[in-house]
Protein backbone atom coordinates (compact mmCIF):
# COMPACT_ATOMS: atom_id res chain seq x y z
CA UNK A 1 -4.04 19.14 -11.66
CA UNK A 2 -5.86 16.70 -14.30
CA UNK A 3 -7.67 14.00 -13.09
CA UNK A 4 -5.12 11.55 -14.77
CA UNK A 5 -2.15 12.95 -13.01
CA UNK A 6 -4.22 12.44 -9.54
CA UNK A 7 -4.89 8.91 -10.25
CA UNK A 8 -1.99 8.08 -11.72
CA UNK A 9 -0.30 7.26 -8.19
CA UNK A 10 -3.73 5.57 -7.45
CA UNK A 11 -3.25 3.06 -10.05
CA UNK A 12 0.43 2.37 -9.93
CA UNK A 13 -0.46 1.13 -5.80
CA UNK A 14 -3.11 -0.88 -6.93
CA UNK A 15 -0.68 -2.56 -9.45
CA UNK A 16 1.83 -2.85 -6.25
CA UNK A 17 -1.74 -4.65 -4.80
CA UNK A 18 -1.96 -7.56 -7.62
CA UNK A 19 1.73 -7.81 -8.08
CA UNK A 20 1.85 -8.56 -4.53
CA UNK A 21 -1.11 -10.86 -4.93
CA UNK A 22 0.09 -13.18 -8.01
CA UNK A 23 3.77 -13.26 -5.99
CA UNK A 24 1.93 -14.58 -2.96
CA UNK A 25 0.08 -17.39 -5.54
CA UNK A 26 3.13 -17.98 -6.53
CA UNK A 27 4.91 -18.96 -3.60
CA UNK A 28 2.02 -20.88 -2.38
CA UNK A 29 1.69 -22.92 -5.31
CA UNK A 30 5.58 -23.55 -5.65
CA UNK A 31 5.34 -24.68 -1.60
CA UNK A 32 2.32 -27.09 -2.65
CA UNK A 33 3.68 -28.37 -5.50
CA UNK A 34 7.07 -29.02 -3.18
CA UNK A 35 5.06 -30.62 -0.22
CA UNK A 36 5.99 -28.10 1.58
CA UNK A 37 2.70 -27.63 3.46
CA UNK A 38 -0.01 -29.62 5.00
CA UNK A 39 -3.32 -28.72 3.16
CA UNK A 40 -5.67 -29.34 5.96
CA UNK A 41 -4.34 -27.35 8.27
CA UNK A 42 -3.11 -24.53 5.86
CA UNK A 43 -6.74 -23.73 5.32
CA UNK A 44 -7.29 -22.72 8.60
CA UNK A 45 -3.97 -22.01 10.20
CA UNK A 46 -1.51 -19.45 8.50
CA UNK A 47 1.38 -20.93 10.19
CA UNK A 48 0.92 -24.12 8.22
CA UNK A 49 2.96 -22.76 5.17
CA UNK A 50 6.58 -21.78 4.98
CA UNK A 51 8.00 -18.41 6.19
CA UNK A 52 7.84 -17.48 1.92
CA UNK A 53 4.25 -18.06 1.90
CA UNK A 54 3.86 -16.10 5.26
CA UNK A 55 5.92 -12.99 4.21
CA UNK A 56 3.94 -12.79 0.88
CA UNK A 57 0.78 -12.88 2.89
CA UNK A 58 1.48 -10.24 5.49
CA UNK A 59 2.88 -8.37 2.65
CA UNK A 60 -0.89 -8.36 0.66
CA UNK A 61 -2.62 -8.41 3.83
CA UNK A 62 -0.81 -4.82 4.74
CA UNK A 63 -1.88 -3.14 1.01
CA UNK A 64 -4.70 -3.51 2.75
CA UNK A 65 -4.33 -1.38 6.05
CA UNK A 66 -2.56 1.99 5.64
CA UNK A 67 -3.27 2.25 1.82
CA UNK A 68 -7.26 2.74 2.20
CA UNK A 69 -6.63 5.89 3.86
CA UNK A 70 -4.80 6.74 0.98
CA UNK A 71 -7.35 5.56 -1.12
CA UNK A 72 -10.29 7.39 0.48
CA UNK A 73 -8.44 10.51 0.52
CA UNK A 74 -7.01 11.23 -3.14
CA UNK A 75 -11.09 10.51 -3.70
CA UNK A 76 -11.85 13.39 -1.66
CA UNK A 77 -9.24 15.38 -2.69
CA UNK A 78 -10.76 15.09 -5.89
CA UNK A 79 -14.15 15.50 -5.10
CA UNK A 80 -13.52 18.17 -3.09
CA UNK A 81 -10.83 19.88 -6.08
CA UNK A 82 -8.25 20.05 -3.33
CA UNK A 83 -5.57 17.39 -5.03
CA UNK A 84 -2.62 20.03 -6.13
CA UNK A 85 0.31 19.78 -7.36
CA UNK A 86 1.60 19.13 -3.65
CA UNK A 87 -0.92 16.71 -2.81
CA UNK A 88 -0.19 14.36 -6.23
CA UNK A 89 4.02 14.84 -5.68
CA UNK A 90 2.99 13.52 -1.93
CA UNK A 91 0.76 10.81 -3.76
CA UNK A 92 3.86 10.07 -5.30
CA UNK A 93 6.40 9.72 -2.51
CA UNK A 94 3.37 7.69 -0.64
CA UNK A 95 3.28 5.39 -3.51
CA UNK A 96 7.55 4.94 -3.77
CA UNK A 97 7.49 4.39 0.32
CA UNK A 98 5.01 1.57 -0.79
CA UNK A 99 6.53 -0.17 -3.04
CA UNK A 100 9.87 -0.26 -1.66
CA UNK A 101 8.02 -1.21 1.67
CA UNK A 102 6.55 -4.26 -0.16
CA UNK A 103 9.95 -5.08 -1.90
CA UNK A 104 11.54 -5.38 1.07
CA UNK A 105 8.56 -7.34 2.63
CA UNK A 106 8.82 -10.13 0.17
CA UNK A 107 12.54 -10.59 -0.39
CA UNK A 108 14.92 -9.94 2.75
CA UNK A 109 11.96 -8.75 5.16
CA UNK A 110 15.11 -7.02 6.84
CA UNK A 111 12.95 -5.36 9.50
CA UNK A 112 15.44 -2.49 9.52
CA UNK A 113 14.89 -1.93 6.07
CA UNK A 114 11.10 -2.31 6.25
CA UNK A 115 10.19 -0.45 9.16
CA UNK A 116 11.71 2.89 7.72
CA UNK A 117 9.85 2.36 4.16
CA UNK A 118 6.64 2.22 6.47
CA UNK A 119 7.23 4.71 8.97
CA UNK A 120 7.93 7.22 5.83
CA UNK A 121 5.10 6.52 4.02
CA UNK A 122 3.15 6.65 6.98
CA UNK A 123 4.91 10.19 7.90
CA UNK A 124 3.83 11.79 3.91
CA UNK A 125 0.04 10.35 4.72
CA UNK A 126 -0.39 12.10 7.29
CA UNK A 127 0.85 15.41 6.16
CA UNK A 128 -1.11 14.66 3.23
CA UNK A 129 -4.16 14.38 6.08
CA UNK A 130 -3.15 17.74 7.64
CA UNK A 131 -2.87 19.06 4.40
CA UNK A 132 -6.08 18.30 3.06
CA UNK A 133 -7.89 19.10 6.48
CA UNK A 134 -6.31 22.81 6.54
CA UNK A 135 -7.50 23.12 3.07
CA UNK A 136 -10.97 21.83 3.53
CA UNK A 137 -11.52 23.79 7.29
CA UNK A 138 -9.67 27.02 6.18
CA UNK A 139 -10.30 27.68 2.63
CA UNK A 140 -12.61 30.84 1.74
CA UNK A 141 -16.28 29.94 1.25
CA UNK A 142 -17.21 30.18 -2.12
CA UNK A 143 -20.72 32.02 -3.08
């Protein structure tokens, strides 16, 4: 696979990442401008602002969590020439699961919708883990 094609997915989540980060502005600056929120405390106490502002938070706060292991491994996949066409259609469905995830996060946050957007994303990541182990620990040694 071409390095493009790898990082592709790669650059589409961290996309999802500032998308997610100007909505959250957004919605903090709308709840501000609407006196929504009292500044002193918001500063130091997340449960200041309004359940908007919260959802939009967790929501950037979790690109955050599971994604790094995503990150770190299409880099070693590609350092290591083991990112296939497998591995990048994976990236893909990783990526989708992630950005329906955050859709959901920041506009119903219908947990039953969420939760399966997570728990599938989280389900391709790790076969894209065992994947990439097997074909690090049990390919032929090259001369």
């Amino acid at each position: 696979m071409s390095v493009p094609a790898i990082l592709l997915p790669v650059f589409v989540q961290v996309a999802l990442t500032f998308l997610v980060l100007v909505r959250l502005g957004s919605v903090r600056g709308a709840a501000i401008r609407a006196g929504q929120v009292e500044e002193a405390r918001a500063v130091i106490d997340d449960t200041a602002w309004p359940v908007r502002v919260r959802q939009a938070n967790n929501c950037l706060r979790n690109q955050f969590e599971f994604p790094v292991l995503f990150y770190v491994l299409v880099a070693l996949a590609l350092f290591t020439r083991q990112a296939d066409l497998p591995f990048v259609v994976l990236a893909w469905l990783f990526v989708l699961s992630r950005i329906l995830h955050a859709w959901v996060h920041v506009t119903s946050n219908n947990i039953r919708l969420r939760f399966p957007a997570f728990a599938a994303g989280v389900v391709v990541l790790l076969v894209m883990w065992v994947l990439f182990a097997f074909g690090i620990l049990f390919s032929p040694v090259m001369p």
